[in-house]
N, C-alpha and C. Protein backbone atom coordinates (compact mmCIF):
# COMPACT_ATOMS: atom_id res chain seq x y z
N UNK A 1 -12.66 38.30 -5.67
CA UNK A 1 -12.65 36.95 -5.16
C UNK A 1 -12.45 36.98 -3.64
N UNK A 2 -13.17 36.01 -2.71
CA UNK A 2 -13.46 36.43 -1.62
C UNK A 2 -12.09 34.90 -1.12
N UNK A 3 -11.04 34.92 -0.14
CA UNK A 3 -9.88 33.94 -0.21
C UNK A 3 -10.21 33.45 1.44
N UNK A 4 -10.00 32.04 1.65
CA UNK A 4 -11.00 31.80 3.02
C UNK A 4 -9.65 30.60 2.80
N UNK A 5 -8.94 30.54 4.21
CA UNK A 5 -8.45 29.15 4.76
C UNK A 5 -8.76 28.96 6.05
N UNK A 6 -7.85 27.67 6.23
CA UNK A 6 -8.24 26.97 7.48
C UNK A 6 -7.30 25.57 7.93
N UNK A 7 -6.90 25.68 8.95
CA UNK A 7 -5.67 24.41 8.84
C UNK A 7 -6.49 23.25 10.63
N UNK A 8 -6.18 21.98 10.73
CA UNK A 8 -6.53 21.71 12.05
C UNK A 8 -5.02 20.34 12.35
N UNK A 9 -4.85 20.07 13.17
CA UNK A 9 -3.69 19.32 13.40
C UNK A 9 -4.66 18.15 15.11
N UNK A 10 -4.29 17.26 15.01
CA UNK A 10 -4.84 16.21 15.67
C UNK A 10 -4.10 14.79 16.07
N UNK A 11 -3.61 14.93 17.35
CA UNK A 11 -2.99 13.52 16.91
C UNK A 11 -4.04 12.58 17.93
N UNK A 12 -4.04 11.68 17.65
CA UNK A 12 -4.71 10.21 17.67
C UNK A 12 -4.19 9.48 18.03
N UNK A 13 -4.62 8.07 19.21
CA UNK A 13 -3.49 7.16 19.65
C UNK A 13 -4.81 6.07 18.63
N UNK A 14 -4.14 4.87 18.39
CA UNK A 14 -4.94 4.28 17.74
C UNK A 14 -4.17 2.53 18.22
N UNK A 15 -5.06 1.48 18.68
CA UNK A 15 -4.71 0.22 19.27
C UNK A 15 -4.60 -0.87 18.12
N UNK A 16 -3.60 -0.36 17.12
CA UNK A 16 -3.48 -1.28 15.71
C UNK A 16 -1.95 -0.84 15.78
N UNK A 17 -1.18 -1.98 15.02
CA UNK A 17 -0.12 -1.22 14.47
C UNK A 17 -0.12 -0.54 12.96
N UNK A 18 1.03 0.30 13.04
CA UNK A 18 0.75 1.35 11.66
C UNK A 18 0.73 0.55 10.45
N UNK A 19 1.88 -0.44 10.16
CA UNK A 19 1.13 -1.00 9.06
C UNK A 19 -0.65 -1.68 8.51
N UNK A 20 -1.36 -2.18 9.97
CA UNK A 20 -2.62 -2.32 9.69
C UNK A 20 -3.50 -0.96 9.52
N UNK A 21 -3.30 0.22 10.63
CA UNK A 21 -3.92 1.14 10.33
C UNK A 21 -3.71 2.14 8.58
N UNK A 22 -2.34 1.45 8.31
CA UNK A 22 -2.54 2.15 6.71
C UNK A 22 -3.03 1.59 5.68
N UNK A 23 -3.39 0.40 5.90
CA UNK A 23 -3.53 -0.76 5.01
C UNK A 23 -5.59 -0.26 5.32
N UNK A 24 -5.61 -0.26 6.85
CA UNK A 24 -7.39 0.01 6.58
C UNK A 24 -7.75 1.14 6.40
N UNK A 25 -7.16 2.24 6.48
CA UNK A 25 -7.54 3.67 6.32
C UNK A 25 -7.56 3.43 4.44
N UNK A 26 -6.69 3.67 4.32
CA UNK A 26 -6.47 4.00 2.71
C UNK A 26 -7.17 3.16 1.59
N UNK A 27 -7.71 3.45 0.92
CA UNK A 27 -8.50 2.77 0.02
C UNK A 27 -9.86 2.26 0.68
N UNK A 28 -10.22 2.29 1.61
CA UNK A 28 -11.40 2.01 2.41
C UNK A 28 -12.50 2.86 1.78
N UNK A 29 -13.35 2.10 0.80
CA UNK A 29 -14.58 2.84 0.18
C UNK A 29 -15.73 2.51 1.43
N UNK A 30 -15.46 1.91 2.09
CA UNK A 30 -16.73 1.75 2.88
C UNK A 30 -16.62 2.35 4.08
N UNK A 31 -15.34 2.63 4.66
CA UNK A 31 -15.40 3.83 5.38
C UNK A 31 -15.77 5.20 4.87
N UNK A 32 -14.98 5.51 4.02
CA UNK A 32 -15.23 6.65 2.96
C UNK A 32 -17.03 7.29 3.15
N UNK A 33 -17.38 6.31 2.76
CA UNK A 33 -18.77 6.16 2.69
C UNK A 33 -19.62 6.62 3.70
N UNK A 34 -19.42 5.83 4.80
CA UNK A 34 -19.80 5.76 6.32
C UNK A 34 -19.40 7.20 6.96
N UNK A 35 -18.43 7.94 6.43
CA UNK A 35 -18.01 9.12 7.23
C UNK A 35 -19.04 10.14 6.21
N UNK A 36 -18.73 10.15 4.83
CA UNK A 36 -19.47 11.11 4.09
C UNK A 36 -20.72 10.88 3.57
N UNK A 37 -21.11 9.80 3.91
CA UNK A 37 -22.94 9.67 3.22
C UNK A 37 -22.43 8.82 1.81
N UNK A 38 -22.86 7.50 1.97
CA UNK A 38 -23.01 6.50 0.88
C UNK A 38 -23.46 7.27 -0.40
N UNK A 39 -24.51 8.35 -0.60
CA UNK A 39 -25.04 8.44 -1.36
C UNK A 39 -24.33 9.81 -2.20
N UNK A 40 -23.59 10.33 -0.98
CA UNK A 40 -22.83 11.40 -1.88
C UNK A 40 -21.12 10.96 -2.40
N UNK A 41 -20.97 9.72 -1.80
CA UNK A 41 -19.62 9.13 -2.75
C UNK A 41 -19.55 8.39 -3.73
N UNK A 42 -18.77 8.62 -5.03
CA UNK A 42 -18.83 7.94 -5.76
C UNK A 42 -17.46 7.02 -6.51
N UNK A 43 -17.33 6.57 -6.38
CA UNK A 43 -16.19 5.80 -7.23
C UNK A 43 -15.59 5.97 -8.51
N UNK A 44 -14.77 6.40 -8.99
CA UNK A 44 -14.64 6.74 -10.04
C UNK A 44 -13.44 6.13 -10.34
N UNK A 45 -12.04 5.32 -10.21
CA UNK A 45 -10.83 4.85 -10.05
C UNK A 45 -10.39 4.40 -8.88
N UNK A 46 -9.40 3.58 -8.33
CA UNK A 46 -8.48 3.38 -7.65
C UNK A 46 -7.54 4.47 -7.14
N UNK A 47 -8.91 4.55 -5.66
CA UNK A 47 -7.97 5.82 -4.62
C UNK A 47 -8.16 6.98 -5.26
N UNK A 48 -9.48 6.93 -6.34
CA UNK A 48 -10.12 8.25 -6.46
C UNK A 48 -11.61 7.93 -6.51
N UNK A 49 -12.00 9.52 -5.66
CA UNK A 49 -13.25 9.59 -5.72
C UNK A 49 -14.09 10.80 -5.89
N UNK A 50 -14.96 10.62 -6.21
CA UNK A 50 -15.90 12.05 -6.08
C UNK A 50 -17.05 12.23 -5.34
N UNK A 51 -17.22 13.78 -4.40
CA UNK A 51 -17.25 13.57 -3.66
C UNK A 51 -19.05 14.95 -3.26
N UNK A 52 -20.06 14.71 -3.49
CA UNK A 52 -21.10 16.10 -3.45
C UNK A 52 -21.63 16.29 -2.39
N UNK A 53 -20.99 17.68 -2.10
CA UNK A 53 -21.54 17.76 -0.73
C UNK A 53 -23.03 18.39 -1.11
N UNK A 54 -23.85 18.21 0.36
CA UNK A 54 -25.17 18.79 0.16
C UNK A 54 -25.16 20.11 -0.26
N UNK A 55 -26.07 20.68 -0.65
CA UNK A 55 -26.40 22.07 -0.96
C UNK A 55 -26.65 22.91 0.37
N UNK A 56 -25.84 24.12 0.15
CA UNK A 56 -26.16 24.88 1.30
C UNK A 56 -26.43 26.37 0.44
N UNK A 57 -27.51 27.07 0.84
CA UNK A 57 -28.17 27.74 0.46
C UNK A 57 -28.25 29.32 1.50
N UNK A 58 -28.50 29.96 0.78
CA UNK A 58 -28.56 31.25 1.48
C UNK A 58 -28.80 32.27 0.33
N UNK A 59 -29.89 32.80 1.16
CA UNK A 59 -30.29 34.31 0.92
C UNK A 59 -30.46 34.34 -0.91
N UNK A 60 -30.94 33.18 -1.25
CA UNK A 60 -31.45 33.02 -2.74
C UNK A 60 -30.67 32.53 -3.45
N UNK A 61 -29.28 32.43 -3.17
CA UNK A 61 -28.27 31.54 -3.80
C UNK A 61 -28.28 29.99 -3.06
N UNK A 62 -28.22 28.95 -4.24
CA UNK A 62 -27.88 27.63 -3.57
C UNK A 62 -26.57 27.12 -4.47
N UNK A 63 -25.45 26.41 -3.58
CA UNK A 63 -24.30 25.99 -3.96
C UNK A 63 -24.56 24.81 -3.52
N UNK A 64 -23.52 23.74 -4.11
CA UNK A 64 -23.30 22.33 -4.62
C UNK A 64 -22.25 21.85 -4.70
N UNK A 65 -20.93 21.94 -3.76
CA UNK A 65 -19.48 22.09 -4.48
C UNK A 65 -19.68 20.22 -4.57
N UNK A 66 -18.77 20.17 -4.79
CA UNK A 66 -18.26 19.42 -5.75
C UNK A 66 -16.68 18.55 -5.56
N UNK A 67 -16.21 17.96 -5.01
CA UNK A 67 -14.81 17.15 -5.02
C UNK A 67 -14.52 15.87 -5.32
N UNK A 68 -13.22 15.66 -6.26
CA UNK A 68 -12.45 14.93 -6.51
C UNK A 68 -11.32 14.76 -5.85
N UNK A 69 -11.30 13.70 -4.81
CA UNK A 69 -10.37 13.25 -3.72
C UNK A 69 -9.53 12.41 -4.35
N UNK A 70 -8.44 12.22 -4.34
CA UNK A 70 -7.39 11.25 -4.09
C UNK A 70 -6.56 10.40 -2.79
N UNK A 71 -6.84 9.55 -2.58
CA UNK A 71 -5.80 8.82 -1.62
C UNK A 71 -4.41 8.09 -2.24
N UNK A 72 -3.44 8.94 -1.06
CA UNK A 72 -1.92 7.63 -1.65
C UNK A 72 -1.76 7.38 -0.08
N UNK A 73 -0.44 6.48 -0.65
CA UNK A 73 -0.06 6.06 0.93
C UNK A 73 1.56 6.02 0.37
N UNK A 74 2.15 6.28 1.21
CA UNK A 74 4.04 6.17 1.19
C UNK A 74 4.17 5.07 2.29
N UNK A 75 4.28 4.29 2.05
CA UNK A 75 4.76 3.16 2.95
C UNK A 75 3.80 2.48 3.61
N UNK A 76 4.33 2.22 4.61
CA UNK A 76 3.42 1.96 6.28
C UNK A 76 3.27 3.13 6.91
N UNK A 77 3.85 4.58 6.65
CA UNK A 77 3.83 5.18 7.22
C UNK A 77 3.24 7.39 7.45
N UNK A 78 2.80 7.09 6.27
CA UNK A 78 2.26 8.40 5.62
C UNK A 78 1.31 7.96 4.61
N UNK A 79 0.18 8.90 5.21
CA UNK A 79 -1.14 8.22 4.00
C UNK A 79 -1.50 10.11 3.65
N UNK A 80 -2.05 9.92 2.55
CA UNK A 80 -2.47 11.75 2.04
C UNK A 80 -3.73 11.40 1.65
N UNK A 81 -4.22 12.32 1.42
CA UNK A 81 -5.59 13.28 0.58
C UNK A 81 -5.44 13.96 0.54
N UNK A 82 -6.10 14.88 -0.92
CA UNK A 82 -5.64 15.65 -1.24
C UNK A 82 -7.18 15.86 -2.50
N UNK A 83 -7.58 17.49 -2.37
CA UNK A 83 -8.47 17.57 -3.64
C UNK A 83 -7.69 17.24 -5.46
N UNK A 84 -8.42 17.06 -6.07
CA UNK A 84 -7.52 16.74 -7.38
C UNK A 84 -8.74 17.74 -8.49
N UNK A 85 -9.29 18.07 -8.52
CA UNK A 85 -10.83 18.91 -8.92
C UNK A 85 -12.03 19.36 -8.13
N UNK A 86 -12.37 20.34 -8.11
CA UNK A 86 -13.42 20.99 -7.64
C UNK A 86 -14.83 22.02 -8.44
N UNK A 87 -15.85 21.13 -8.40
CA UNK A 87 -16.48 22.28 -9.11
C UNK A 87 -17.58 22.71 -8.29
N UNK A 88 -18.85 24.16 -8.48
CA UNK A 88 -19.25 23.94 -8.10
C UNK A 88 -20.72 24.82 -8.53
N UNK A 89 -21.48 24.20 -8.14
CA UNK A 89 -23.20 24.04 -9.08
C UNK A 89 -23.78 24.86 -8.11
N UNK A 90 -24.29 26.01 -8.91
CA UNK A 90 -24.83 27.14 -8.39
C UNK A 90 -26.40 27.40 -8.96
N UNK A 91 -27.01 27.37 -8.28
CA UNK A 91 -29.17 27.27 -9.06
C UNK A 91 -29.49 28.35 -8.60
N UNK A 92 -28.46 29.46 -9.16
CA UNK A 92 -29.27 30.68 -9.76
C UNK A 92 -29.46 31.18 -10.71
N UNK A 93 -29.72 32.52 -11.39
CA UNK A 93 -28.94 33.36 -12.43
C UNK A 93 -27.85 33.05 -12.95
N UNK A 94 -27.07 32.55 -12.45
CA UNK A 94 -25.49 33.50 -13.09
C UNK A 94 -24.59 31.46 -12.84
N UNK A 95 -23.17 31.46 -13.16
CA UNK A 95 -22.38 30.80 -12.55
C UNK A 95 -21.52 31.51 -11.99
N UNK A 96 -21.55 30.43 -10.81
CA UNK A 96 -19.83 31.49 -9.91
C UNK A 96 -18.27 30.50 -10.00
N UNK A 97 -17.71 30.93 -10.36
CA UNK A 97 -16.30 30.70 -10.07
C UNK A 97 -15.45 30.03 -8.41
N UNK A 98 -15.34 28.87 -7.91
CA UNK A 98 -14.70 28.85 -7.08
C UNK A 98 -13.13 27.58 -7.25
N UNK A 99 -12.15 27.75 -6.70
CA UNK A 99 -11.19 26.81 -6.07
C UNK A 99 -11.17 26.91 -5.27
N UNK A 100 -10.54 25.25 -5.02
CA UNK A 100 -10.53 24.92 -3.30
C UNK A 100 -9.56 23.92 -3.77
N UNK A 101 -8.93 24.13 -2.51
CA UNK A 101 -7.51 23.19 -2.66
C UNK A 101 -7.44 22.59 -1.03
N UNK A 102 -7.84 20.90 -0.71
CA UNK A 102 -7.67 20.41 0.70
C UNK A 102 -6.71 19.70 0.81
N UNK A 103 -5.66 19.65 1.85
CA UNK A 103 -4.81 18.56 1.72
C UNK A 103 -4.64 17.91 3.23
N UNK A 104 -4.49 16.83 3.61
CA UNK A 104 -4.46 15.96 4.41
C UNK A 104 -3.40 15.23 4.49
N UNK A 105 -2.79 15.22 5.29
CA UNK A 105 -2.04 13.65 5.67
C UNK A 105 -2.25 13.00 7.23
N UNK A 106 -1.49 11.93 7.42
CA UNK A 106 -1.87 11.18 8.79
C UNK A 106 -0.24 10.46 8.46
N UNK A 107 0.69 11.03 9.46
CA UNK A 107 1.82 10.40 9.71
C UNK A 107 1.78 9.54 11.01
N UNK A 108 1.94 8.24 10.77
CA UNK A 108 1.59 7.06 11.41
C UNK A 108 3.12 6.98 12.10
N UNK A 109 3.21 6.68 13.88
CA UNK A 109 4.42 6.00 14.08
C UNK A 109 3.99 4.54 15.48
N UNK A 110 4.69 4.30 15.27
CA UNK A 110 4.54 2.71 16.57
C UNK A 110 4.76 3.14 17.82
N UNK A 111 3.49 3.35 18.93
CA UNK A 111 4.25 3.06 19.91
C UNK A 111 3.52 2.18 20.85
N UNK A 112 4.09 1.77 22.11
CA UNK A 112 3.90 0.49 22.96
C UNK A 112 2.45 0.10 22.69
N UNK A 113 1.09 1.33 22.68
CA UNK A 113 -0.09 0.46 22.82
C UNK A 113 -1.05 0.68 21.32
N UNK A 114 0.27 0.90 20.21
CA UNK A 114 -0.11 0.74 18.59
C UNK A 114 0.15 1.61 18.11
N UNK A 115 -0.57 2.56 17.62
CA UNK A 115 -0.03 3.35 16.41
C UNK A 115 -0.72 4.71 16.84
N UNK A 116 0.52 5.37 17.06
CA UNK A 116 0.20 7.43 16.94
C UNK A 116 0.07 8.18 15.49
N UNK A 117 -1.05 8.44 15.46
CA UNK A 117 -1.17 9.25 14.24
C UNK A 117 -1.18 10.90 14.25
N UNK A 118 -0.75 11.31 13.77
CA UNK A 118 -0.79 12.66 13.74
C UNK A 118 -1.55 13.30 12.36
N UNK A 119 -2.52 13.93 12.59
CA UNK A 119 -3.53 14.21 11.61
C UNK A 119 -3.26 15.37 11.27
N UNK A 120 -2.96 15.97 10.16
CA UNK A 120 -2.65 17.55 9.75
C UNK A 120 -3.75 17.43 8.27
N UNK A 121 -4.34 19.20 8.22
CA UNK A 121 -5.29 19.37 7.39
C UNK A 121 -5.04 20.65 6.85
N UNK A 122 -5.02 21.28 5.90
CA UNK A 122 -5.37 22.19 5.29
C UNK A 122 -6.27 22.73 3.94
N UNK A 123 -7.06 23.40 4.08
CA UNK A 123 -7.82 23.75 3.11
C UNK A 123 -8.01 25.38 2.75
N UNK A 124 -8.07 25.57 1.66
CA UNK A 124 -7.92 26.92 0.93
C UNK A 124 -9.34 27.08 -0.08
N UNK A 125 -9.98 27.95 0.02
CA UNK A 125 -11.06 28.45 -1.16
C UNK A 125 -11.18 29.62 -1.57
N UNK A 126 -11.07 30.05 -2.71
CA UNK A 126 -11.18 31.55 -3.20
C UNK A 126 -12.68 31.22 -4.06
N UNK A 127 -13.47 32.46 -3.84
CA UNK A 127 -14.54 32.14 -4.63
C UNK A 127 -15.37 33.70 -4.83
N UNK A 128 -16.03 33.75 -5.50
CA UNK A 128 -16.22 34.85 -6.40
C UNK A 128 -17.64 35.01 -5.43
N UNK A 129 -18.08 36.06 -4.92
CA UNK A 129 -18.99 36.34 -3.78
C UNK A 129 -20.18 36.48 -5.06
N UNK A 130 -21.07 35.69 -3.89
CA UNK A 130 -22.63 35.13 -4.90
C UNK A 130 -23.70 36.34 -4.63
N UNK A 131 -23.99 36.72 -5.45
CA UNK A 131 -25.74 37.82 -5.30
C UNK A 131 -25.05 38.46 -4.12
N UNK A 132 -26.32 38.26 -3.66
CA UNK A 132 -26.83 39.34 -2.48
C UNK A 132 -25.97 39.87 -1.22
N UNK A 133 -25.15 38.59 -1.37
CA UNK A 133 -23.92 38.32 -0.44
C UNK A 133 -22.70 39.80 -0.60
N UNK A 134 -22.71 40.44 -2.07
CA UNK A 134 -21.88 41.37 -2.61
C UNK A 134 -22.55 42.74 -1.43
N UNK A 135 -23.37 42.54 -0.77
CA UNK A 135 -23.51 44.01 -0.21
C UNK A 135 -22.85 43.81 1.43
N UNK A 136 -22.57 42.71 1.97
CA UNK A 136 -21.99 42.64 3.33
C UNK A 136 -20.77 42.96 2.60
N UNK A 137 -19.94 43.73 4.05
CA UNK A 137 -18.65 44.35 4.36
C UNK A 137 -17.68 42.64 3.44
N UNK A 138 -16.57 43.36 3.11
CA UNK A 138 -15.86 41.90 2.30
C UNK A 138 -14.90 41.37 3.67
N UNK A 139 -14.80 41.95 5.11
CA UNK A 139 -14.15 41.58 5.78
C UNK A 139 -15.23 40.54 6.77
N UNK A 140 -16.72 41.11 6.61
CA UNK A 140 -17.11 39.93 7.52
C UNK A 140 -17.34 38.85 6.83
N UNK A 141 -17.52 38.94 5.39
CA UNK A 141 -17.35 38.09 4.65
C UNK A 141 -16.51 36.55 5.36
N UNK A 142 -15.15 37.29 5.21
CA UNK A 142 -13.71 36.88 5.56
C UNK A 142 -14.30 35.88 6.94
N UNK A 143 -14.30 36.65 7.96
CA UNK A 143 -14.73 36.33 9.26
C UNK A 143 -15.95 34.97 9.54
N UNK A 144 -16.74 35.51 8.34
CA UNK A 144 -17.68 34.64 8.53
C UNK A 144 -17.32 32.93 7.80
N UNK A 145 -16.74 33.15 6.87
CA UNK A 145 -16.27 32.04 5.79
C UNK A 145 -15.39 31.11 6.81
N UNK A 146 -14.38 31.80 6.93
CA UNK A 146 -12.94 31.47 7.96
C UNK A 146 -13.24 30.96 8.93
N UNK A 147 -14.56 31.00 9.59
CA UNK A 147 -15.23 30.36 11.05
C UNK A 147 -16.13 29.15 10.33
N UNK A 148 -16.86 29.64 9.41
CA UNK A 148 -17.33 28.36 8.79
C UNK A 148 -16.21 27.21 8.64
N UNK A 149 -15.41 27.61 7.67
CA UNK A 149 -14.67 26.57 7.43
C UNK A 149 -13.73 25.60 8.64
N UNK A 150 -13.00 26.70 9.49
CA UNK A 150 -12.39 25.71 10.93
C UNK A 150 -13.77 25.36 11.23
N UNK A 151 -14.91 25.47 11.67
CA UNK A 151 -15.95 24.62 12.16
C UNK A 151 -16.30 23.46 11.34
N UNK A 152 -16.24 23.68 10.45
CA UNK A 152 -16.19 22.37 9.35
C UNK A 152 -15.44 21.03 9.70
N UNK A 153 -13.79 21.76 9.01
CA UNK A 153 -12.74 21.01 9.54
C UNK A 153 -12.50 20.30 10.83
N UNK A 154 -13.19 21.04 11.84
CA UNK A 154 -12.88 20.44 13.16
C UNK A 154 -13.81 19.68 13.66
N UNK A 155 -15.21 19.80 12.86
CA UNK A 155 -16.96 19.14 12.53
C UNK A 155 -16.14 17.90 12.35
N UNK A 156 -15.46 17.98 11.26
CA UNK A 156 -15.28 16.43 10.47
C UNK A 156 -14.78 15.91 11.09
N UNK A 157 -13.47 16.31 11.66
CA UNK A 157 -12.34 15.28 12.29
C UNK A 157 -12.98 14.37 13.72
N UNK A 158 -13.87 15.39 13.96
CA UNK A 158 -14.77 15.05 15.19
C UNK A 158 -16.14 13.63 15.06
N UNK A 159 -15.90 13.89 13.55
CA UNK A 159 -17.11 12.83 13.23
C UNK A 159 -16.12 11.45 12.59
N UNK A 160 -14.81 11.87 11.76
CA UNK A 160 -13.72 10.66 11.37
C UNK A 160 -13.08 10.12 12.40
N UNK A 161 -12.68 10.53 13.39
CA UNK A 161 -12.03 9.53 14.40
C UNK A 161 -12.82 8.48 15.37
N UNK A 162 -14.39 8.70 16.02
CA UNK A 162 -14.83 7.76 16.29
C UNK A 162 -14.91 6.48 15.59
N UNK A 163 -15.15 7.03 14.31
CA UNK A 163 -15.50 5.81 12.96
C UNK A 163 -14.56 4.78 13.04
N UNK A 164 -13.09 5.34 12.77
CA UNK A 164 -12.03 4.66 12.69
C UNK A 164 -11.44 3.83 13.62
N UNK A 165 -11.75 4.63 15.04
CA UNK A 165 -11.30 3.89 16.15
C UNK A 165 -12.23 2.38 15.98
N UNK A 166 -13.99 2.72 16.08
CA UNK A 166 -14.78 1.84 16.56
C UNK A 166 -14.01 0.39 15.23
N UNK A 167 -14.17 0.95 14.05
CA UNK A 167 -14.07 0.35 12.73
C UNK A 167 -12.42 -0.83 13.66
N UNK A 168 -11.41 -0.11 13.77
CA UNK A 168 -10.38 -0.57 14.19
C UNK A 168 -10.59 -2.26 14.81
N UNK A 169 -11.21 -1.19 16.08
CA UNK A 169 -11.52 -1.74 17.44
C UNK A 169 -12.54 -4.08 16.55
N UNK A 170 -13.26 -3.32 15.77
CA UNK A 170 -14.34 -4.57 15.41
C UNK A 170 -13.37 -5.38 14.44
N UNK A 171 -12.00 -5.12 13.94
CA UNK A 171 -11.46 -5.54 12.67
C UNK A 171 -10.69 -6.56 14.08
N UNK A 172 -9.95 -5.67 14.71
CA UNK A 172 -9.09 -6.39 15.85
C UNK A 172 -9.73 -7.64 16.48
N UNK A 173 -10.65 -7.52 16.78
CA UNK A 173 -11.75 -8.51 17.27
C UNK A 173 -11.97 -9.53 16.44
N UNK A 174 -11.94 -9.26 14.99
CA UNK A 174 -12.75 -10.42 14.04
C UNK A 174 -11.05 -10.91 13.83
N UNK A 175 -10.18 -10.18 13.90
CA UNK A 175 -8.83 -11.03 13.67
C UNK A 175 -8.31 -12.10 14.81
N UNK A 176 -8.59 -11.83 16.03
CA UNK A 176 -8.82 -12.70 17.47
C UNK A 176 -9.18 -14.15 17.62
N UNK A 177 -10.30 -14.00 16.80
CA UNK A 177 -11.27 -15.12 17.25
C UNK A 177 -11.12 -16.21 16.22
């Protein structure tokens, strides 16, 4: 089994106070949506969802993972995610074996021009090395996975905070007028 993490930490000034920013972050299917592609989220419960990422393919293997997200919130002041299931759809020969375990929070506090968030992430995957992939060294493996994944993580956060701000920014406005 090939074991790949990755952690990113971010804090955020945000022009809402924390009780509005937890109230619109959390449970927000239409942000949800807007950050990950309408067409790959799905609804499945209250503050759960599932979640398919595109297929990424290589060297004759194609993967499909697969997540079941959860959102909570503790107060006004700590919101989580967190994976709750992972599978993942492999269109070759064989099935492969993977877990992945992501966890998220955003600890919200007040200050003079709204709400500081502090964004912490971690994610973990062990997964059983596919075909052809078994003849590279298992350390660049490592190297290569481990750079994928912080590029990921730091991909996303880079693509979730404009959203939220702008999203913020238009809610503040329609509450104004």
């Amino acid at each position: 089994m090939l074991e790949l993490a990755g952690d990113i930490s971010r804090e955020v000034k945000l022009p809402e106070r924390p009780d509005r920013v937890a109230t619109y972050v959390h449970g927000n299917e239409s942000l949800l949506r807007r950050i990950l592609g309408s067409e790959r989220v799905e609804y499945l419960e209250p503050a759960l969802y599932r979640f398919r990422m595109y297929p990424i393919g290589a060297l004759g293997v194609s993967l499909r993972p697969v997540f079941d997200l959860l959102f909570e919130r503790s107060g006004d002041l700590l919101l989580k995610m967190s994976t709750v299931g992972c599978s993942l759809f492999e269109k070759s020969h064989r099935d492969l074996s993977m877990e992945v375990q992501v966890r998220a929070k955003a600890i919200l506090s007040a200050i003079p021009e709204g709400t500081s968030a502090l964004i912490q992430a971690s994610a973990w995957v062990s997964m059983e090395v596919p075909g052809v992939l078994r003849l590279v060294p298992r350390r660049m493996l490592e190297i290569a996975g481990n750079a994928l994944l912080d590029t990921t993580m730091h991909s996303f956060a880079d693509r979730v905070i404009p959203v939220v701000r702008a999203d913020l920014d238009e809610a503040r406005q329609a509450y104004s007028q």
